[in-house]
PDB file of N, CA and C in Angstrom:
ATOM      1  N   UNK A   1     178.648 153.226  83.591  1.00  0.00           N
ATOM      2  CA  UNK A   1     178.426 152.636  84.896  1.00  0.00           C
ATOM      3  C   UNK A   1     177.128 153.122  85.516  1.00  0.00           C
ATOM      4  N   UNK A   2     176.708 154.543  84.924  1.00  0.00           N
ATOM      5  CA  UNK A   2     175.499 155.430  86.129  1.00  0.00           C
ATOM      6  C   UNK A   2     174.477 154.541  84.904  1.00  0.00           C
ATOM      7  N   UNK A   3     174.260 153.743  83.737  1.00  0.00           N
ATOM      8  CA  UNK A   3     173.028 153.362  82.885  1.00  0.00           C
ATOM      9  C   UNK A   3     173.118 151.703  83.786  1.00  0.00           C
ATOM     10  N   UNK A   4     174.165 151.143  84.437  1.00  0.00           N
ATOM     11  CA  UNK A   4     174.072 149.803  84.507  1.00  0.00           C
ATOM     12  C   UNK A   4     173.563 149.675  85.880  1.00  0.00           C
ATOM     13  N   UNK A   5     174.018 150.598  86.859  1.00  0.00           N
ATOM     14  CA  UNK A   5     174.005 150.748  87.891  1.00  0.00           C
ATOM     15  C   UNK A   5     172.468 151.080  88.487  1.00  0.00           C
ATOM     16  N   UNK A   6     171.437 151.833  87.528  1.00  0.00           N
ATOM     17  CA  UNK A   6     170.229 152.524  87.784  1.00  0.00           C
ATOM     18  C   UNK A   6     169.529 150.848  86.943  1.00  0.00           C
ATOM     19  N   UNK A   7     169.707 149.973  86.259  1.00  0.00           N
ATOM     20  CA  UNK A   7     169.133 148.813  85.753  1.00  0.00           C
ATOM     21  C   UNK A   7     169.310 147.781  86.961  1.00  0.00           C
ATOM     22  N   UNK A   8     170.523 147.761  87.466  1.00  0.00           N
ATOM     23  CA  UNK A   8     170.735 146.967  88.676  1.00  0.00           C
ATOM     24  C   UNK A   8     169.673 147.380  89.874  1.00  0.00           C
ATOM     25  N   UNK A   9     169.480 148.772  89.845  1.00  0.00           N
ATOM     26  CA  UNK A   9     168.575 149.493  90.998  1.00  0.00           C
ATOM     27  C   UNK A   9     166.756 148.606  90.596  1.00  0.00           C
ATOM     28  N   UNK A  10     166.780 148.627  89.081  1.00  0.00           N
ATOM     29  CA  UNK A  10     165.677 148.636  89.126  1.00  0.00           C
ATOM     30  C   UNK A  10     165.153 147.649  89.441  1.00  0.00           C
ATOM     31  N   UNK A  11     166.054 146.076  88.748  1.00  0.00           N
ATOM     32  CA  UNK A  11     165.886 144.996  88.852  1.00  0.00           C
ATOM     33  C   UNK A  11     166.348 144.387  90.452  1.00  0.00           C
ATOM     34  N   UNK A  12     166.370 145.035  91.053  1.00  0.00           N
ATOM     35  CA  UNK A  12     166.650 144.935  92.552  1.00  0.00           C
ATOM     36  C   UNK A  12     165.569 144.951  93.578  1.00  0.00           C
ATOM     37  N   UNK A  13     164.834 146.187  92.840  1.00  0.00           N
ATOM     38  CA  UNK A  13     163.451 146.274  93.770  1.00  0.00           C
ATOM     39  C   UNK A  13     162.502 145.187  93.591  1.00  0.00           C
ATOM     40  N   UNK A  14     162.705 144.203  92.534  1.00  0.00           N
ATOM     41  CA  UNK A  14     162.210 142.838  92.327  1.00  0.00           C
ATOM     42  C   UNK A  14     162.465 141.722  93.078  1.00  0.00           C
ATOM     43  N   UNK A  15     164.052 141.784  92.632  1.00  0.00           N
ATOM     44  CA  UNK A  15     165.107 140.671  92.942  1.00  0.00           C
ATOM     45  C   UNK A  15     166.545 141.206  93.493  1.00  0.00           C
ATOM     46  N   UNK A  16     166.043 141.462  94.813  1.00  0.00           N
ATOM     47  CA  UNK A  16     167.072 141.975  95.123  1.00  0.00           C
ATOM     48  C   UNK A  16     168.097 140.894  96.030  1.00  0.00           C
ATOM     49  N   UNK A  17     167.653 140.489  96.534  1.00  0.00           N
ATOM     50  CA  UNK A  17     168.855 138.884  96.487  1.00  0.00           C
ATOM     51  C   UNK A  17     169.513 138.582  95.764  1.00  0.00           C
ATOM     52  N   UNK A  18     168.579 138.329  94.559  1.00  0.00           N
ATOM     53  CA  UNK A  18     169.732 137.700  93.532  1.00  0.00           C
ATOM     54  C   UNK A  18     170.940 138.912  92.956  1.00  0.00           C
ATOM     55  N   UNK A  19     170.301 139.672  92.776  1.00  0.00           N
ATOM     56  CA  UNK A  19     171.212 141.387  92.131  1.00  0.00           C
ATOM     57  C   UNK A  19     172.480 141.367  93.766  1.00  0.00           C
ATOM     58  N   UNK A  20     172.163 141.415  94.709  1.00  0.00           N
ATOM     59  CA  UNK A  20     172.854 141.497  95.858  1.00  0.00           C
ATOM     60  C   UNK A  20     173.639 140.608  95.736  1.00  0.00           C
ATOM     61  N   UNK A  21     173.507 138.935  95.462  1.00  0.00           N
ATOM     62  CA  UNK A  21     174.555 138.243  95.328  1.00  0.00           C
ATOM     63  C   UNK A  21     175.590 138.256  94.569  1.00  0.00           C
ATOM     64  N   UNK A  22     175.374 138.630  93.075  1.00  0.00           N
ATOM     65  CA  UNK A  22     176.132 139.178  92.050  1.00  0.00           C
ATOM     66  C   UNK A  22     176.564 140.222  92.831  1.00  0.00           C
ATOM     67  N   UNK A  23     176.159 141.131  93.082  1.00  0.00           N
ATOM     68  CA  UNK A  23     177.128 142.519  93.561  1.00  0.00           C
ATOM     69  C   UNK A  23     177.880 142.324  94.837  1.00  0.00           C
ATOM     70  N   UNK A  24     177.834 141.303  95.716  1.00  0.00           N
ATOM     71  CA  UNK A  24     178.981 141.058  96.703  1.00  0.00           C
ATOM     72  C   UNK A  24     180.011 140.377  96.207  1.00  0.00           C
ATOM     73  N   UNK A  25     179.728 139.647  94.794  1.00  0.00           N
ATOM     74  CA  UNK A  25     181.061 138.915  94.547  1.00  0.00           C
ATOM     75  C   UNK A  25     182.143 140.016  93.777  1.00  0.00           C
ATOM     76  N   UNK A  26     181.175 141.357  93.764  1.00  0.00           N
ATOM     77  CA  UNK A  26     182.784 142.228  92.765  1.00  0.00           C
ATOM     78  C   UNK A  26     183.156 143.199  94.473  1.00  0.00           C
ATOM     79  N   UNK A  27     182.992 142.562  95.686  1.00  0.00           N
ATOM     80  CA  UNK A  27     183.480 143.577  96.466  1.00  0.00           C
ATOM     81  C   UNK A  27     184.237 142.672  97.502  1.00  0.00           C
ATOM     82  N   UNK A  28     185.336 141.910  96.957  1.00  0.00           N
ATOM     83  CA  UNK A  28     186.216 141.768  97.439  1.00  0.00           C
ATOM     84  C   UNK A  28     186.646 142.302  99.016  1.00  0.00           C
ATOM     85  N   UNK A  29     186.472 141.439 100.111  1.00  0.00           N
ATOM     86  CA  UNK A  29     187.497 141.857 101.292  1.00  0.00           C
ATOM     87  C   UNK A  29     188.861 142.764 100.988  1.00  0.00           C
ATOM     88  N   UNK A  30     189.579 143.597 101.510  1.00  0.00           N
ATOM     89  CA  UNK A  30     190.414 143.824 101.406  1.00  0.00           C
ATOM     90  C   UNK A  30     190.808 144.855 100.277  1.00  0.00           C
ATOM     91  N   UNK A  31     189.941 145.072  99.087  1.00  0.00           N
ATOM     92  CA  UNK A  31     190.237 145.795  98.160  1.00  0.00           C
ATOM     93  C   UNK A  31     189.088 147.020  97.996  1.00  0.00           C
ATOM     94  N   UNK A  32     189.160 148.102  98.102  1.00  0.00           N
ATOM     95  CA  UNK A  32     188.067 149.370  98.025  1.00  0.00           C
ATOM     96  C   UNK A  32     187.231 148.877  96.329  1.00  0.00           C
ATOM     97  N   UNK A  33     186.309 149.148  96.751  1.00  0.00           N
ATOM     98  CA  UNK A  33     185.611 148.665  95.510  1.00  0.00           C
ATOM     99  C   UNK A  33     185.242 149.618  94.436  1.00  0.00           C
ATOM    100  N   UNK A  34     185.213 149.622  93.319  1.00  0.00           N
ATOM    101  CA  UNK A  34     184.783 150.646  92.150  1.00  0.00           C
ATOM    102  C   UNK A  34     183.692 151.510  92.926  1.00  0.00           C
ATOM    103  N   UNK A  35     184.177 152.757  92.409  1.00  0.00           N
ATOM    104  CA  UNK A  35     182.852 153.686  93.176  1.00  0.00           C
ATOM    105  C   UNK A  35     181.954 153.212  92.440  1.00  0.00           C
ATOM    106  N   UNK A  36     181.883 153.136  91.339  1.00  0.00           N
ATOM    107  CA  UNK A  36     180.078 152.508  90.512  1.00  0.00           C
ATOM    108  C   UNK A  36     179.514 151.966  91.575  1.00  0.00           C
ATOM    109  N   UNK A  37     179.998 150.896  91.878  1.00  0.00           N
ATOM    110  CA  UNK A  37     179.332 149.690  93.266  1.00  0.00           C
ATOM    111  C   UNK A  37     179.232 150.213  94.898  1.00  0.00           C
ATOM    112  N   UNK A  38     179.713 151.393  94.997  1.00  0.00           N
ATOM    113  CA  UNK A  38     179.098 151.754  96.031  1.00  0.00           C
ATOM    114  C   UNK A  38     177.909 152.618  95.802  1.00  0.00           C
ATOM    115  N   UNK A  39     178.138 153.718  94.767  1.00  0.00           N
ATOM    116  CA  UNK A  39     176.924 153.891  94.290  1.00  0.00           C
ATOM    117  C   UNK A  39     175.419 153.226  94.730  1.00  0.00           C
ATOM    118  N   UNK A  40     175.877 152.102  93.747  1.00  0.00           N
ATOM    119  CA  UNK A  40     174.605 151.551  93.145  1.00  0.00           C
ATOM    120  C   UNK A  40     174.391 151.247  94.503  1.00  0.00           C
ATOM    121  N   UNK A  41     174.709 150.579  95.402  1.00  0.00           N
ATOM    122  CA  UNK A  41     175.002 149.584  97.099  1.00  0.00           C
ATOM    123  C   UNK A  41     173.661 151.351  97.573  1.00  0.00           C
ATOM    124  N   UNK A  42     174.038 152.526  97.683  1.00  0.00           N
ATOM    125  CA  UNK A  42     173.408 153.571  98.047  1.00  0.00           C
ATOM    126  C   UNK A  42     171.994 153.685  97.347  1.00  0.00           C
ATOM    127  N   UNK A  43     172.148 153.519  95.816  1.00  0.00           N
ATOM    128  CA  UNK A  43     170.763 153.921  95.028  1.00  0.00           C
ATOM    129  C   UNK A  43     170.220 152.501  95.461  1.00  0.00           C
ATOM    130  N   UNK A  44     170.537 151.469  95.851  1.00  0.00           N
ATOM    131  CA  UNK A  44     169.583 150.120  95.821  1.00  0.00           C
ATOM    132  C   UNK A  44     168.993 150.068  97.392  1.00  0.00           C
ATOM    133  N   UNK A  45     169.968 150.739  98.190  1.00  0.00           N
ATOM    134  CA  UNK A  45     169.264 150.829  99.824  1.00  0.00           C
ATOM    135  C   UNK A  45     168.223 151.732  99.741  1.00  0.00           C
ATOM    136  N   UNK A  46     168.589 153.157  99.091  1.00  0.00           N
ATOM    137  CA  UNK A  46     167.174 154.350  99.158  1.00  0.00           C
ATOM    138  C   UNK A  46     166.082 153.564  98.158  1.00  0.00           C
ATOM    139  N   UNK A  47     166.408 152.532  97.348  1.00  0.00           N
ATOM    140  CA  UNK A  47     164.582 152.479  96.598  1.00  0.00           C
ATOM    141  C   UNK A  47     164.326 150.762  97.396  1.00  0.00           C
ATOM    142  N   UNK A  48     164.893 150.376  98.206  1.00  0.00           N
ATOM    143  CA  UNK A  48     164.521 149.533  99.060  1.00  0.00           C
ATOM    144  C   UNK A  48     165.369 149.400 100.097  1.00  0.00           C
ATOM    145  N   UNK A  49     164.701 150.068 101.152  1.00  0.00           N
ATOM    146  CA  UNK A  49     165.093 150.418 102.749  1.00  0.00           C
ATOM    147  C   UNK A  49     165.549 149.166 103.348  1.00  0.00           C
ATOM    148  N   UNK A  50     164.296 148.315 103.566  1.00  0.00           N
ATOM    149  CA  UNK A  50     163.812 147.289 104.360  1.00  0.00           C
ATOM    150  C   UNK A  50     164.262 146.132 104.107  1.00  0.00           C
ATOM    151  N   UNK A  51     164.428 145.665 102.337  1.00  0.00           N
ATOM    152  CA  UNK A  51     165.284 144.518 101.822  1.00  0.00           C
ATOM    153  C   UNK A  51     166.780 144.903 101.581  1.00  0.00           C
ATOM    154  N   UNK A  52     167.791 146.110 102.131  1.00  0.00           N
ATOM    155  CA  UNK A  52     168.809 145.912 101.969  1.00  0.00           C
ATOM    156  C   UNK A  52     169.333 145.759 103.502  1.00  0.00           C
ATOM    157  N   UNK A  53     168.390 145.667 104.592  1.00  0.00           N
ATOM    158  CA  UNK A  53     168.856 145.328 105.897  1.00  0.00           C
ATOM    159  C   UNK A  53     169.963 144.105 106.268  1.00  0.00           C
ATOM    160  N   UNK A  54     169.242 142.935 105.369  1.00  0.00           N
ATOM    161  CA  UNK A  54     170.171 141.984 106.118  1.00  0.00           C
ATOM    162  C   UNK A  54     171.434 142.121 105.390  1.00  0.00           C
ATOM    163  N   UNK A  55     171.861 142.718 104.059  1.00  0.00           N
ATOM    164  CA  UNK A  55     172.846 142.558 104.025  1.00  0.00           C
ATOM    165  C   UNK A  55     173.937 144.156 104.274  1.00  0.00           C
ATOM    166  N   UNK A  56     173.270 144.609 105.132  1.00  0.00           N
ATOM    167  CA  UNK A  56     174.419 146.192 105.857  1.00  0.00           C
ATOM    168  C   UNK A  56     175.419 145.239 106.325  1.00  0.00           C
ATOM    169  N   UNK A  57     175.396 144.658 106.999  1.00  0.00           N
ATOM    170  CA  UNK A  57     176.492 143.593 108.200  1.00  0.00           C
ATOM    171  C   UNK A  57     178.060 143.261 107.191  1.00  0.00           C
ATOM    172  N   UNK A  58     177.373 143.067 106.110  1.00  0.00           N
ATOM    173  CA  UNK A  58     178.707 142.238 104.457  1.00  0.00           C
ATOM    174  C   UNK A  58     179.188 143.247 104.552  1.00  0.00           C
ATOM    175  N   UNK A  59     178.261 144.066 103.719  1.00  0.00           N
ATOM    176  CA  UNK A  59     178.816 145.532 103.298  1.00  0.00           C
ATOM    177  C   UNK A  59     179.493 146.456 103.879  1.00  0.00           C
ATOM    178  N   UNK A  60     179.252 146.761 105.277  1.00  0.00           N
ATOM    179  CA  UNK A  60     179.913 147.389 106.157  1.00  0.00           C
ATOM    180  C   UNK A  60     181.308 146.495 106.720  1.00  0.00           C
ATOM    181  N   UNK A  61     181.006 145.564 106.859  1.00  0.00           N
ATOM    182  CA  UNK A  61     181.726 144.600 107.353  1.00  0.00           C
ATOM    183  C   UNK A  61     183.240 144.848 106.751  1.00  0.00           C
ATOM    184  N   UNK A  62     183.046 144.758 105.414  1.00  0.00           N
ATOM    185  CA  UNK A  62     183.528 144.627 104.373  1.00  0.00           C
ATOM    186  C   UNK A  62     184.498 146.164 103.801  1.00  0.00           C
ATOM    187  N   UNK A  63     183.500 147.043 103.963  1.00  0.00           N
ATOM    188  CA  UNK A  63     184.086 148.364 103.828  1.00  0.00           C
ATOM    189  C   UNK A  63     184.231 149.322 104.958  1.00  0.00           C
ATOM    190  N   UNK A  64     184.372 149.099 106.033  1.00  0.00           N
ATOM    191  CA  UNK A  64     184.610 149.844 107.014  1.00  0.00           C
ATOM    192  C   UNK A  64     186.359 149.876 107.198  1.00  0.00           C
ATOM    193  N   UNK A  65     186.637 148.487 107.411  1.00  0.00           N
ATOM    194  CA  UNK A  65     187.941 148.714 107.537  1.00  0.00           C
ATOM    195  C   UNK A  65     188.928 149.122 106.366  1.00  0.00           C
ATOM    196  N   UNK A  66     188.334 149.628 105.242  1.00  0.00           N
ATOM    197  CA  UNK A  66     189.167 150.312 103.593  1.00  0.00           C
ATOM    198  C   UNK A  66     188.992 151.654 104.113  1.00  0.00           C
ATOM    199  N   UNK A  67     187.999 152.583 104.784  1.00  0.00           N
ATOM    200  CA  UNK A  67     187.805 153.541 105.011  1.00  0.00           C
ATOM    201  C   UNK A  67     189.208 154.313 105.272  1.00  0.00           C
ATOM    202  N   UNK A  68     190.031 154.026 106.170  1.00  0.00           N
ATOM    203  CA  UNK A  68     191.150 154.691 105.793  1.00  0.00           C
ATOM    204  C   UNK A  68     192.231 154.690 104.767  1.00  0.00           C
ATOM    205  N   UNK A  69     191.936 153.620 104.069  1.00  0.00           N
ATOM    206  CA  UNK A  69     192.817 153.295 102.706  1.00  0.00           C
ATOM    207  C   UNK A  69     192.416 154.347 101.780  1.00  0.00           C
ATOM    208  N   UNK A  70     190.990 155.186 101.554  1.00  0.00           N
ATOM    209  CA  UNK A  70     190.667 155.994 100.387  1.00  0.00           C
ATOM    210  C   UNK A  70     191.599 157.276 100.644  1.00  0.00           C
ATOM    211  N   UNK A  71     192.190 157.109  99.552  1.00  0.00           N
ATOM    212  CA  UNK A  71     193.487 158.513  99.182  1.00  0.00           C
ATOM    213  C   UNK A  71     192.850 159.538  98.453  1.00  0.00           C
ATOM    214  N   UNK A  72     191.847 158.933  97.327  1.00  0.00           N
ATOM    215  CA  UNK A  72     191.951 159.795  96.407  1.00  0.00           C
ATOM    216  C   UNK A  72     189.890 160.273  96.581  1.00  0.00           C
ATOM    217  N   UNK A  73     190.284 161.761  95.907  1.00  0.00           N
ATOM    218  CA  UNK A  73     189.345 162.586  96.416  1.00  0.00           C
ATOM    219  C   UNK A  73     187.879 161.707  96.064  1.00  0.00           C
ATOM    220  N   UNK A  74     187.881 161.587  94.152  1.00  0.00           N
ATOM    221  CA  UNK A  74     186.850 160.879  93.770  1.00  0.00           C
ATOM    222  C   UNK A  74     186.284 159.982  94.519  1.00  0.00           C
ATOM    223  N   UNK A  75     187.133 159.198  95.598  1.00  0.00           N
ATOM    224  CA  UNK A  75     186.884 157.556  96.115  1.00  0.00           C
ATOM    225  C   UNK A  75     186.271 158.398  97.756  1.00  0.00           C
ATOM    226  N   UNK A  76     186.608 159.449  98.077  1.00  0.00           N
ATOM    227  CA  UNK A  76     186.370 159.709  99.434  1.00  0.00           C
ATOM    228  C   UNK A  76     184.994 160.764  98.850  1.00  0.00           C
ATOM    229  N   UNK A  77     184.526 160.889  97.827  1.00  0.00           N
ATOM    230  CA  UNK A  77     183.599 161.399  97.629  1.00  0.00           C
ATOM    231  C   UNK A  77     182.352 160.344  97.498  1.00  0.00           C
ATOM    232  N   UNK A  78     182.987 159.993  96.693  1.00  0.00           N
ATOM    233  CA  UNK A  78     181.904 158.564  96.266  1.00  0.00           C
ATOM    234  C   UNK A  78     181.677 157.987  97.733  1.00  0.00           C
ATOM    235  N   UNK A  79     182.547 157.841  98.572  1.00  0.00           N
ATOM    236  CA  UNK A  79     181.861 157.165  99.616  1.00  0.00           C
ATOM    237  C   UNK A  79     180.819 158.019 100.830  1.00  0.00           C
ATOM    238  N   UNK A  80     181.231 159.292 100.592  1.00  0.00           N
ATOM    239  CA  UNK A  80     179.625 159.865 101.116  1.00  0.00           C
ATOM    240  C   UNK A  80     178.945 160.028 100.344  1.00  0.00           C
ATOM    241  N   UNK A  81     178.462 159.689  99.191  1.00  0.00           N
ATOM    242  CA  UNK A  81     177.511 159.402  98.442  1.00  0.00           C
ATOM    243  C   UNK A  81     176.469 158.595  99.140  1.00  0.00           C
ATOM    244  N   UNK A  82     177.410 157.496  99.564  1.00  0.00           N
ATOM    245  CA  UNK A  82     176.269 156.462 100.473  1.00  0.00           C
ATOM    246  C   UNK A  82     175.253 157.354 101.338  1.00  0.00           C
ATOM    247  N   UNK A  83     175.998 158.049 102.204  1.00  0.00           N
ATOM    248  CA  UNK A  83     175.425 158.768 103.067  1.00  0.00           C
ATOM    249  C   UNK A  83     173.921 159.425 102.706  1.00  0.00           C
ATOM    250  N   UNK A  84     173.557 159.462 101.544  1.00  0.00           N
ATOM    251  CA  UNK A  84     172.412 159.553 100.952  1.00  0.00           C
ATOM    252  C   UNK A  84     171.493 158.126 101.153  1.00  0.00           C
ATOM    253  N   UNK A  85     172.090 157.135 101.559  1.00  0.00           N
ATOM    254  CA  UNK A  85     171.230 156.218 101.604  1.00  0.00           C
ATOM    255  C   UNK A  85     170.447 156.383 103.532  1.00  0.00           C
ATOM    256  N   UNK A  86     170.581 156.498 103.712  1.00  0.00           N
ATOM    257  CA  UNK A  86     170.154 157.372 105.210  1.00  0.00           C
ATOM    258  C   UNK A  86     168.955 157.906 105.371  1.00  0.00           C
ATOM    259  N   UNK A  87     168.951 158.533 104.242  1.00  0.00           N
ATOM    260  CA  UNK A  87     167.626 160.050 104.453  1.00  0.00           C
ATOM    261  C   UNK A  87     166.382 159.003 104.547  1.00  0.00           C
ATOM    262  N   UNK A  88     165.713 157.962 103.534  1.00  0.00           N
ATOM    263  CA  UNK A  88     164.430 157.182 103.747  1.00  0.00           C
ATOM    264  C   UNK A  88     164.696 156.883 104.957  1.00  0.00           C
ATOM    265  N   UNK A  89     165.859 155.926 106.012  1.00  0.00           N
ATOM    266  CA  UNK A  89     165.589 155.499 107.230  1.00  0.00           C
ATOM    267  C   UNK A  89     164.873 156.687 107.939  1.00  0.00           C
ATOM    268  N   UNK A  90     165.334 158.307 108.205  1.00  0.00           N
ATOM    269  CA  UNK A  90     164.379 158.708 108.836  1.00  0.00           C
ATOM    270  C   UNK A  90     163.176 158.818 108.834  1.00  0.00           C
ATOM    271  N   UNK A  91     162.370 158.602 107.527  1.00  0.00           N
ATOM    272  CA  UNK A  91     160.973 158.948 107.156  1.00  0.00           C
ATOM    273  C   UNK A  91     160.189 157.441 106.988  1.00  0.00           C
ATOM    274  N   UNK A  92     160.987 156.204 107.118  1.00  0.00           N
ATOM    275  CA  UNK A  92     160.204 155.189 107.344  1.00  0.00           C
ATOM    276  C   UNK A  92     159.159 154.809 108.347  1.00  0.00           C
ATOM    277  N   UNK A  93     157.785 154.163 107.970  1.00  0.00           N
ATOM    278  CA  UNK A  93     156.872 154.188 108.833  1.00  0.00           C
ATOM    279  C   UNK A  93     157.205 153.137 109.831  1.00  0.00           C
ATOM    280  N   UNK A  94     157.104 153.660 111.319  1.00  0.00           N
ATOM    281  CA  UNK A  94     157.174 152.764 112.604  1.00  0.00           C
ATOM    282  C   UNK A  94     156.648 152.118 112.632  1.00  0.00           C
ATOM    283  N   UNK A  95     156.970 150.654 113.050  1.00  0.00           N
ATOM    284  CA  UNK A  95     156.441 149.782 113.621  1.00  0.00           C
ATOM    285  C   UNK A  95     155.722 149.410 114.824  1.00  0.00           C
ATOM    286  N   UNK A  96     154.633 149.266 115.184  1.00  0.00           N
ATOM    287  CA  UNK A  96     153.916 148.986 115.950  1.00  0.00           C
ATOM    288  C   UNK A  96     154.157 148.601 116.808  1.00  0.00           C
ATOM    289  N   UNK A  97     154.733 148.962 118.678  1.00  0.00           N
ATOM    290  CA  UNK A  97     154.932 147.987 119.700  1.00  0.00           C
ATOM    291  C   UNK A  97     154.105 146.867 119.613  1.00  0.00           C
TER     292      UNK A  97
END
């Protein structure tokens, strides 16, 4: 999953729409999704900040309300994993009033 997941990253910083569309259809409403795919959802926001904006809204949307469903340690680990996707927002260059 960490060799498919870093190919998805790469081919993302290209095409990341299209890689994004494929990867919202394995994250199901309602069902916590394979940690692989949150992962990758983390490694594809830190190597592109700016093109994974419009779709936070799905993703969160989507996994906020599972947040209390994660029981198991692996799955509540994996999901601060994301939390690594964070660190570039602070060091991104400002925009110009």
């Amino acid at each position: 999953q960490e060799a498919a997941g870093a190919l998805l990253v790469e081919l993302g910083r290209r095409f990341l729409a299209r890689v994004m569309e494929e990867l919202l259809r394995l994250f199901p409403p309602g069902a916590l999704p394979q940690p692989g795919l949150v992962r990758t959802f983390a490694d594809l926001a830190a190597a592109n900040v700016f093109g994974m904006v419009p779709f936070l809204s799905s993703i969160l949307g989507t996994l906020l309300p599972l947040l209390a469903t994660a029981r198991a340690d692996s799955m509540k680990c994996t999901l601060c994993y994301g939390k690594r996707a964070q660190k570039p927002l602070k060091h991104s260059p400002k925009t110009p009033k």
